[in-house]
Structures are given as structure tokens and as C-alpha cells.
C-alpha atoms as a PDB file:
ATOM      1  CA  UNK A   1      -5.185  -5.261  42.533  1.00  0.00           C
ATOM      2  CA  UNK A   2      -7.224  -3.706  44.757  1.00  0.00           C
ATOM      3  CA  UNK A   3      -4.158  -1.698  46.546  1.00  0.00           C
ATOM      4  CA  UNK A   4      -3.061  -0.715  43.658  1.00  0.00           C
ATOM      5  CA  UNK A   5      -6.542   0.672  42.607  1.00  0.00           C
ATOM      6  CA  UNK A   6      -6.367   2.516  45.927  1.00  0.00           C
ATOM      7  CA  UNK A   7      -2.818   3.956  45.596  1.00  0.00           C
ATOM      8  CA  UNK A   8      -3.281   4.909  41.829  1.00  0.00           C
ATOM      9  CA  UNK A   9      -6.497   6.910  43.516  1.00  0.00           C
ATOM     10  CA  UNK A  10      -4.690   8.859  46.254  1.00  0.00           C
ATOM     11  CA  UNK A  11      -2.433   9.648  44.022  1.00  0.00           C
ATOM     12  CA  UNK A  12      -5.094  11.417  40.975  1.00  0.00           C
ATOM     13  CA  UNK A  13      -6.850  13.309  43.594  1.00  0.00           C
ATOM     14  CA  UNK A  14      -4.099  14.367  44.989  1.00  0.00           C
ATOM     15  CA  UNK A  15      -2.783  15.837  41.989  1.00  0.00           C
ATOM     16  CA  UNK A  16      -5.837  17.241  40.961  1.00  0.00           C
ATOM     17  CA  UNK A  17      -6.155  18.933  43.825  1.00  0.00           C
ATOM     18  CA  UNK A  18      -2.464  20.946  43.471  1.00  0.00           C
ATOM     19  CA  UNK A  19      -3.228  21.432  39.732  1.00  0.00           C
ATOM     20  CA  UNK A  20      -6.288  23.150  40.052  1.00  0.00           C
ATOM     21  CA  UNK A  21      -6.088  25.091  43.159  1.00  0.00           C
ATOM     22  CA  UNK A  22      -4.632  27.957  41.442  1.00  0.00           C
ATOM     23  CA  UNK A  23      -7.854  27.755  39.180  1.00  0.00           C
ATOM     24  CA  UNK A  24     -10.103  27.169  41.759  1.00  0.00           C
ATOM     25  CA  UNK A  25      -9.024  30.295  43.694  1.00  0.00           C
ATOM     26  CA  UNK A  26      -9.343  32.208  40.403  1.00  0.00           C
ATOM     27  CA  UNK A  27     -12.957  31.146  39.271  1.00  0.00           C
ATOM     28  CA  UNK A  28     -14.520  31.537  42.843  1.00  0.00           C
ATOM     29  CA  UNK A  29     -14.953  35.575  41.689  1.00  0.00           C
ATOM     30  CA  UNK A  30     -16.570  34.873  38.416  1.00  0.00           C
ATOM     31  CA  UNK A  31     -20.464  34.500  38.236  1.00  0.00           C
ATOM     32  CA  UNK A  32     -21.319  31.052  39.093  1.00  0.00           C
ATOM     33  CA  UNK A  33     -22.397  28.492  36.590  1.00  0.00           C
ATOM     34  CA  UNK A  34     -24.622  25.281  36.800  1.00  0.00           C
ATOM     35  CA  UNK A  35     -24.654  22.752  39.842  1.00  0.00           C
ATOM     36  CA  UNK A  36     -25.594  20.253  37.466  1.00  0.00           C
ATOM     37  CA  UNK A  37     -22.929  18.319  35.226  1.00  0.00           C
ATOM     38  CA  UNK A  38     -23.612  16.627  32.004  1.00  0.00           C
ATOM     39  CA  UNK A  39     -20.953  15.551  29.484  1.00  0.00           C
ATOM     40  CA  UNK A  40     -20.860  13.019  26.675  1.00  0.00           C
ATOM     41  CA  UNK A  41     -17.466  11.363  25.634  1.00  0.00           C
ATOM     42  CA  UNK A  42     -16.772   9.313  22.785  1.00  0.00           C
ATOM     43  CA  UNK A  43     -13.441   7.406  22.050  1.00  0.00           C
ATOM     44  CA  UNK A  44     -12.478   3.749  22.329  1.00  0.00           C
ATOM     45  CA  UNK A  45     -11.850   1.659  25.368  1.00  0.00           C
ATOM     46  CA  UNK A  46      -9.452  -1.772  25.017  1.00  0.00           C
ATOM     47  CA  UNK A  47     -10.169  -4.533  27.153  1.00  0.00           C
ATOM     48  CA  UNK A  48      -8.141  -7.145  28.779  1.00  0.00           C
ATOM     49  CA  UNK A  49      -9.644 -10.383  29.170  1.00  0.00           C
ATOM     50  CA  UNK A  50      -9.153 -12.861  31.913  1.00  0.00           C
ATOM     51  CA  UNK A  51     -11.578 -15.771  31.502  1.00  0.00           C
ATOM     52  CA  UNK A  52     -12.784 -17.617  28.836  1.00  0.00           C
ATOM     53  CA  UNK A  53     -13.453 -15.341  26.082  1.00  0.00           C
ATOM     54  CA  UNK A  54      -9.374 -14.361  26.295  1.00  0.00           C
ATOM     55  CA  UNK A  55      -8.431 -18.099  25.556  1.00  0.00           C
ATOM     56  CA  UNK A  56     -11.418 -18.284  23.041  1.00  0.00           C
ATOM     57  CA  UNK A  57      -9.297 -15.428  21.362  1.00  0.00           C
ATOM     58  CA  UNK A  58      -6.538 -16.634  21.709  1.00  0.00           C
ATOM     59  CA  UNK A  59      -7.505 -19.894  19.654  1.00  0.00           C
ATOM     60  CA  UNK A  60      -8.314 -17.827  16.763  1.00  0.00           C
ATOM     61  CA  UNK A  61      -6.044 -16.880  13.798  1.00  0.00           C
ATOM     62  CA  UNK A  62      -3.716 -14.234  14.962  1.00  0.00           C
ATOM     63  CA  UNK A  63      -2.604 -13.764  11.266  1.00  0.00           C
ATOM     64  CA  UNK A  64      -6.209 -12.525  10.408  1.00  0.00           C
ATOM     65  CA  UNK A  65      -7.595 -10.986  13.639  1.00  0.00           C
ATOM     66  CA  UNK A  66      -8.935  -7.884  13.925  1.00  0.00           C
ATOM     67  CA  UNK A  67      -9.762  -5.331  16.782  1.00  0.00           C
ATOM     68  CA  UNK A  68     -12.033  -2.588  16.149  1.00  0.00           C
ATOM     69  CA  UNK A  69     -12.966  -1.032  19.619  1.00  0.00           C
ATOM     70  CA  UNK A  70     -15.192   1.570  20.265  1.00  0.00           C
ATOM     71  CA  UNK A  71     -16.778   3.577  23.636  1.00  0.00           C
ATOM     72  CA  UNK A  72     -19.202   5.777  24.991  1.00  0.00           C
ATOM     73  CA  UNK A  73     -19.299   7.375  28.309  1.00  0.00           C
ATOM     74  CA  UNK A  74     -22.679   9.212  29.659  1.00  0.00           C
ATOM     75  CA  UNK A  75     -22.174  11.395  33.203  1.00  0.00           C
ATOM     76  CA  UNK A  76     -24.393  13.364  35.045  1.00  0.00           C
ATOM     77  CA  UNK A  77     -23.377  14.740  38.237  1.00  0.00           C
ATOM     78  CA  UNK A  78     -24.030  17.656  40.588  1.00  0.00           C
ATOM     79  CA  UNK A  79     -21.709  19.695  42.353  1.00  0.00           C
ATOM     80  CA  UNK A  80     -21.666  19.423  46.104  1.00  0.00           C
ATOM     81  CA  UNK A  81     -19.050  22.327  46.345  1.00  0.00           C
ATOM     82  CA  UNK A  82     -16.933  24.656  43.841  1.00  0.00           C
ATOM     83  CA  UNK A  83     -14.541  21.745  43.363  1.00  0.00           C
ATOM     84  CA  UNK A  84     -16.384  18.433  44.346  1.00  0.00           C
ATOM     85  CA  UNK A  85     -19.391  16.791  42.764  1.00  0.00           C
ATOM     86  CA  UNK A  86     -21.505  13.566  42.816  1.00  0.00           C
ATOM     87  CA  UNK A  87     -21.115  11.619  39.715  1.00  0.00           C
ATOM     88  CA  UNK A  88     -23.132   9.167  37.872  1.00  0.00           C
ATOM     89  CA  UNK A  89     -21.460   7.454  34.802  1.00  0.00           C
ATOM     90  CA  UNK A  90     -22.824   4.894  31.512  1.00  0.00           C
ATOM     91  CA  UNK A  91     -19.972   3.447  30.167  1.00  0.00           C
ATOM     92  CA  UNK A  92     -21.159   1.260  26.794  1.00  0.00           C
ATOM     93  CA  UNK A  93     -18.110  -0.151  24.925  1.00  0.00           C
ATOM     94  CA  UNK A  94     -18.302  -2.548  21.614  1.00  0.00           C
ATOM     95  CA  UNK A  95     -15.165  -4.957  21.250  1.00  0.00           C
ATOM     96  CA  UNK A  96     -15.846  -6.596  17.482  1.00  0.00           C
ATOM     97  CA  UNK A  97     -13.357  -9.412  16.461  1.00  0.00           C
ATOM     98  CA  UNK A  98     -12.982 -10.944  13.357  1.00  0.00           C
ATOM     99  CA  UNK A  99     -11.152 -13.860  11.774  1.00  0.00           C
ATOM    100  CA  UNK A 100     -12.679 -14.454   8.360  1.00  0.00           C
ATOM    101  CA  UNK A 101     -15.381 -16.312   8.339  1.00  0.00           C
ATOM    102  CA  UNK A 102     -15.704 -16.634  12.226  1.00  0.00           C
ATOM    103  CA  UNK A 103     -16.550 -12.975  14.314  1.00  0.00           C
ATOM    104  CA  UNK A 104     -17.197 -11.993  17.911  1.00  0.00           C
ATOM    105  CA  UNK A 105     -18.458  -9.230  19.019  1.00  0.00           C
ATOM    106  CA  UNK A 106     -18.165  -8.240  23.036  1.00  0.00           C
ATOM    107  CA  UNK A 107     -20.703  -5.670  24.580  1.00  0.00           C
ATOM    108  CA  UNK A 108     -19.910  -4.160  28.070  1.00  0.00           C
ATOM    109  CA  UNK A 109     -21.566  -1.736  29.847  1.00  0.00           C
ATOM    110  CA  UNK A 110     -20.878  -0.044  33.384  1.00  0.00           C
ATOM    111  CA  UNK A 111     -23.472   1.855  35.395  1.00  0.00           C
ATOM    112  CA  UNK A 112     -21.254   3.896  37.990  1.00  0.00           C
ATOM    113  CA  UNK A 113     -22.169   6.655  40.923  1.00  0.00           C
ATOM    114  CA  UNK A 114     -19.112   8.057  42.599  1.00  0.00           C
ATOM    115  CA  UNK A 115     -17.487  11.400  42.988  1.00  0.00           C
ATOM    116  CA  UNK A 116     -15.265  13.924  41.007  1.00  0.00           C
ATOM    117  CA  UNK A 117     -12.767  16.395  41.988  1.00  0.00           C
ATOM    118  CA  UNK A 118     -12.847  19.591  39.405  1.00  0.00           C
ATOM    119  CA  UNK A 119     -11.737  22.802  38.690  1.00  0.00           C
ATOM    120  CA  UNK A 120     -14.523  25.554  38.934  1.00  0.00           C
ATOM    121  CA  UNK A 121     -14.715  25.674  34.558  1.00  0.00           C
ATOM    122  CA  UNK A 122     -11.139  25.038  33.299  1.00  0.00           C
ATOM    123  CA  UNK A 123      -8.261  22.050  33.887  1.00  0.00           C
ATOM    124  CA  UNK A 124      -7.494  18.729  35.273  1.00  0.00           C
ATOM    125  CA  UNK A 125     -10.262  16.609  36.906  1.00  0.00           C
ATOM    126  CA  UNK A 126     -10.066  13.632  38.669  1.00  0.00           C
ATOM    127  CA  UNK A 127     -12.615  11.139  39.983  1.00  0.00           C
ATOM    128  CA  UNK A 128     -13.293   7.661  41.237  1.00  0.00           C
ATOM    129  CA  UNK A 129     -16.651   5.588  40.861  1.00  0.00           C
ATOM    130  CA  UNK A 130     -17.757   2.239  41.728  1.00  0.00           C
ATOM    131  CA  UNK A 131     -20.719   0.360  40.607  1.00  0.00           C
ATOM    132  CA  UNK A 132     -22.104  -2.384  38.582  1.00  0.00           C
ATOM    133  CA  UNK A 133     -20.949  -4.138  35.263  1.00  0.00           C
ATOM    134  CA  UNK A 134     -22.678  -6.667  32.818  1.00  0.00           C
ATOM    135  CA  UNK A 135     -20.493  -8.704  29.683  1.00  0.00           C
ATOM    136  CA  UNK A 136     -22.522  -9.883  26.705  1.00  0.00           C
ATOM    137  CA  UNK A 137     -20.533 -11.460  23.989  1.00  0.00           C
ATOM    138  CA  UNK A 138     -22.370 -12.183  20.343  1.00  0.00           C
ATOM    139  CA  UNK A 139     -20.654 -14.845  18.419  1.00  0.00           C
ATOM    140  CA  UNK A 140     -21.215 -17.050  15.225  1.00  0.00           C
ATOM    141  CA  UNK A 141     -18.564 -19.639  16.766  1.00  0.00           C
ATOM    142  CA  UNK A 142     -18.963 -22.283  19.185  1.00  0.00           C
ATOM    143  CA  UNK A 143     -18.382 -20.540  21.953  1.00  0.00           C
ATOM    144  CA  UNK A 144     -20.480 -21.624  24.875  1.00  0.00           C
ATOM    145  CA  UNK A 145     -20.227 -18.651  27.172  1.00  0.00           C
ATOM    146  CA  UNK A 146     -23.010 -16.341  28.093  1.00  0.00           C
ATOM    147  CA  UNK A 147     -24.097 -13.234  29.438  1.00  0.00           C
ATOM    148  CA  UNK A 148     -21.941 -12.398  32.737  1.00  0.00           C
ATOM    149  CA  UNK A 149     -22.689  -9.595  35.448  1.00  0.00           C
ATOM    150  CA  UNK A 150     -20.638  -8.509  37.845  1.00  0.00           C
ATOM    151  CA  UNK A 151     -18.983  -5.078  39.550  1.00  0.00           C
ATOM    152  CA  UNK A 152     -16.686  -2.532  38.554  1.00  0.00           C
ATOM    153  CA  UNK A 153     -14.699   0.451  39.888  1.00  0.00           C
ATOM    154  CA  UNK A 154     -13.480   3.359  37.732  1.00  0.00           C
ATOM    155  CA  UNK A 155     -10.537   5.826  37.886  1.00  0.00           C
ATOM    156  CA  UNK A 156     -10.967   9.072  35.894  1.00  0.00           C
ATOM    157  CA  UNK A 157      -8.318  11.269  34.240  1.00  0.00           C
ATOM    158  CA  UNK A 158      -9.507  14.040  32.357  1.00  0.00           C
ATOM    159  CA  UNK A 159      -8.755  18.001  31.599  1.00  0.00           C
ATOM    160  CA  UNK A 160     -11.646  20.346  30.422  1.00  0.00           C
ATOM    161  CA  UNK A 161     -10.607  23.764  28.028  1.00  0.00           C
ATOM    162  CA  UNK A 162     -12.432  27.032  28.131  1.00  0.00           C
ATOM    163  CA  UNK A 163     -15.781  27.210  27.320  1.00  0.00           C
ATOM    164  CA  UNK A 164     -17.120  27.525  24.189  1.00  0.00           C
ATOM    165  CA  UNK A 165     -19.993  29.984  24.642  1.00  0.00           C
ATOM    166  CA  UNK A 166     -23.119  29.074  22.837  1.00  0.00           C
ATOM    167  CA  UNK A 167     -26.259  31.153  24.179  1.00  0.00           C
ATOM    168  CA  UNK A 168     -27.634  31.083  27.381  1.00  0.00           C
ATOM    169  CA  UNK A 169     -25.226  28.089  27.993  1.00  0.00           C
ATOM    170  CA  UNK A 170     -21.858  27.173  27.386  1.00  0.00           C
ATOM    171  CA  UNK A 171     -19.995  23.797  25.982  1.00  0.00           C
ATOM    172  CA  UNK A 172     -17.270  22.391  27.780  1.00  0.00           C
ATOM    173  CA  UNK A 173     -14.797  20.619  25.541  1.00  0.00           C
ATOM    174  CA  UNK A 174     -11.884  18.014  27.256  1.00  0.00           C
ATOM    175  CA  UNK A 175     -10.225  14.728  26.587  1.00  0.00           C
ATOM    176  CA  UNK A 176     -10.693  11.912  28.911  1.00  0.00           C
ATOM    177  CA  UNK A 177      -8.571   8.479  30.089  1.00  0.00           C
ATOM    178  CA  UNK A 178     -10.467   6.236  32.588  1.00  0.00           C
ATOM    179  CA  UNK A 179      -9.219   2.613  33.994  1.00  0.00           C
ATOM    180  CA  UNK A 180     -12.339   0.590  34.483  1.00  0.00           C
ATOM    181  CA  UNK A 181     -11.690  -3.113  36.719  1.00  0.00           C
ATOM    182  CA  UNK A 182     -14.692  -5.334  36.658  1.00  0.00           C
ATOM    183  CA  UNK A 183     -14.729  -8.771  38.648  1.00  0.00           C
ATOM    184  CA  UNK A 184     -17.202 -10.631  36.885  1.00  0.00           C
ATOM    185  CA  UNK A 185     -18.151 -14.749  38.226  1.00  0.00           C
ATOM    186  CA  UNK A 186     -15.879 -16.290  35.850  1.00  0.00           C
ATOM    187  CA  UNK A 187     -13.005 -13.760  35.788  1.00  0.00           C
ATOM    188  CA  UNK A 188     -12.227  -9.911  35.424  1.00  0.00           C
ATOM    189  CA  UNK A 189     -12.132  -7.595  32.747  1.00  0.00           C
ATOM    190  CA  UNK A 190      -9.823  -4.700  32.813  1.00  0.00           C
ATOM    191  CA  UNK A 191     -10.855  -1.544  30.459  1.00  0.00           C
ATOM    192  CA  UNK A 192      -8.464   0.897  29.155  1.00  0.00           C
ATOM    193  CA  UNK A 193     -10.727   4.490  27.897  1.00  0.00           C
ATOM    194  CA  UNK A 194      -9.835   7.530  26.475  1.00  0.00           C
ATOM    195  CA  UNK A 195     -12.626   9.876  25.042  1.00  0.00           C
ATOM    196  CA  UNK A 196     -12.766  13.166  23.709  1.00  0.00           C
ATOM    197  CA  UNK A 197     -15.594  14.727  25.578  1.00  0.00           C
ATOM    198  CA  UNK A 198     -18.250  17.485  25.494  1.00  0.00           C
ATOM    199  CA  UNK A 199     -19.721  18.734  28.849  1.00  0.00           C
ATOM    200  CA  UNK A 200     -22.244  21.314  29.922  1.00  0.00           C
ATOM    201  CA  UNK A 201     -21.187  22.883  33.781  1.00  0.00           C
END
């Protein structure tokens, strides 16, 4: 897992980096904007289970189960160049299953720092962050598990559009996919994201 993690990382900053040279090169003439990144994403994230709660699932009735996922993603960063930044990221994600009567309901959240490859204002951006990650499921069933903390690394995909100007300051609108691998004591969790997301640059 962990060389795959690796290779899937070489190869999105690598990418990044031919996609948005052109753009780069273009937006080092126009007036320069913030150093400071912040963007808020919203979307849904779907999580693969590999400990107990995935066989606590799986003991439930398929015929009546049902998903409802949802995600949100915090990031601050600040730019250490025209194309490279520092990144902190809050990743809070709500898994609620239900099987009439019986319901579970899975928090996670990720607290991340890392760093992000991106175009001066416009097109792809790329990024990988590492950090910490904590599980809390809520259930009305007899499941015995509790609260489980652990770490977690992230792979980000995302694109940014023009800017929408508003002001003094200008709105950044995008769409986001991240990959999110947590190893917690009792297993791993493996996150799936994609957000549609707001930034200020």
C-alpha cells in the first residue's frame, strides 16, 4: 500500500507540473494575489472499512441498508513560491447507516499539514499531506467498538476555474477528488472524496 501511495504521488505531481506550466509562465506577469490560501469544499467521501465495523456491516440486512455519506474539507495554506504552498487540511466526513430499526452512524475526521503544487490562479492542482486521523462510530446496536485514533496520508486531485471577482477579493471556484489511507490500531480505513470547492488565493 504504501508503494503504491508513493507511485500514485510521483505520478499527480508530475502531471501537475506539465499541466500547469503553460499557466504558470502566463500568470507570473499579472499583479500578484494573496500568499495565503483558504478554500472550503463540500461533497461526500465513501469509506472502505477493514476492521470490525466492515463485518458489523456486513451482518446487517443488505436488502434494507442504506448509505448516506457526506464530507467537508477545511485548508489553509500559504504559498512558499508562485506554484508551491504549505498546506493544512480538516477533513470531517459523516457515514450514516441504516437498517430499520437498527442505525450506525461513523464520524471521521483528518487533521493534515503537507504541501500543494498549483497553478498561479487557474487549473490542475495537486498535493500530498500526511497527518493524524480519529474514527468515532455512534450506534443503537450492540456493537462493542469504540473510539479509534490513528494516522492518515492524503492524495489531492483538484482543478480551480477563473476567478469570480467579488470586491477587493476574488472567489476561486474548483472541484476536488482526494484518496485519504488511515491505519488505525484495529485496521485501516480507506476514504474516497470528491468536493466541489470554493477558495480565496
Amino acid at each position: 500500500m504504501q508503494k503504491f501511495i508513493l507511485t500514485l504521488a510521483l505520478i499527480l505531481l508530475c502531471f501537475g507540473s506539465v499541466y500547469s506550466q503553460e499557466t504558470a509562465k502566463t500568470d507570473r506577469n499579472q499583479p500578484n494575489s494573496s500568499k495565503y490560501i483558504y478554500q472550503l469544499s463540500l461533497g461526500s467521501a465513501y469509506s472502505i472499512y477493514f476492521f470490525d465495523i466492515q463485518n458489523l456491516l456486513d451482518s446487517m440486512d443488505e436488502s434494507s441498508l442504506s448509505r448516506i455519506p457526506f464530507s467537508i474539507n477545511f485548508l489553509f495554506g500559504k504559498k512558499m513560491s508562485e506554484t508551491i504552498a504549505w498546506t493544512v487540511a480538516l477533513t470531517t466526513g459523516l457515514d450514516i447507516f441504516s437498517a430499520s430499526p437498527d442505525s450506525l452512524q461513523i464520524y471521521t475526521i483528518n487533521l493534515t499539514g503537507g504541501f500543494q503544487y498549483i497553478p498561479f490562479k487557474t487549473g490542475l492542482t495537486t498535493g500530498i499531506n500526511a497527518g493524524f486521523s480519529i474514527l468515532i462510530p455512534n450506534t443503537n446496536l450492540s456493537y462493542k467498538g469504540s473510539t479509534e485514533i490513528g494516522s492518515s496520508v492524503s492524495l489531492d486531485l483538484g482543478y480551480t476555474f477563473e476567478t469570480l471577482k467579488f470586491s477587493k477579493f476574488g472567489i476561486i471556484p474548483g472541484i476536488e477528488f482526494k484518496f485519504i489511507h488511515s491505519e488505525m490500531f484495529r485496521g485501516s480505513v480507506n476514504q474516497i472524496c470528491g468536493y466541489i470547492s470554493l477558495g480565496i488565493r
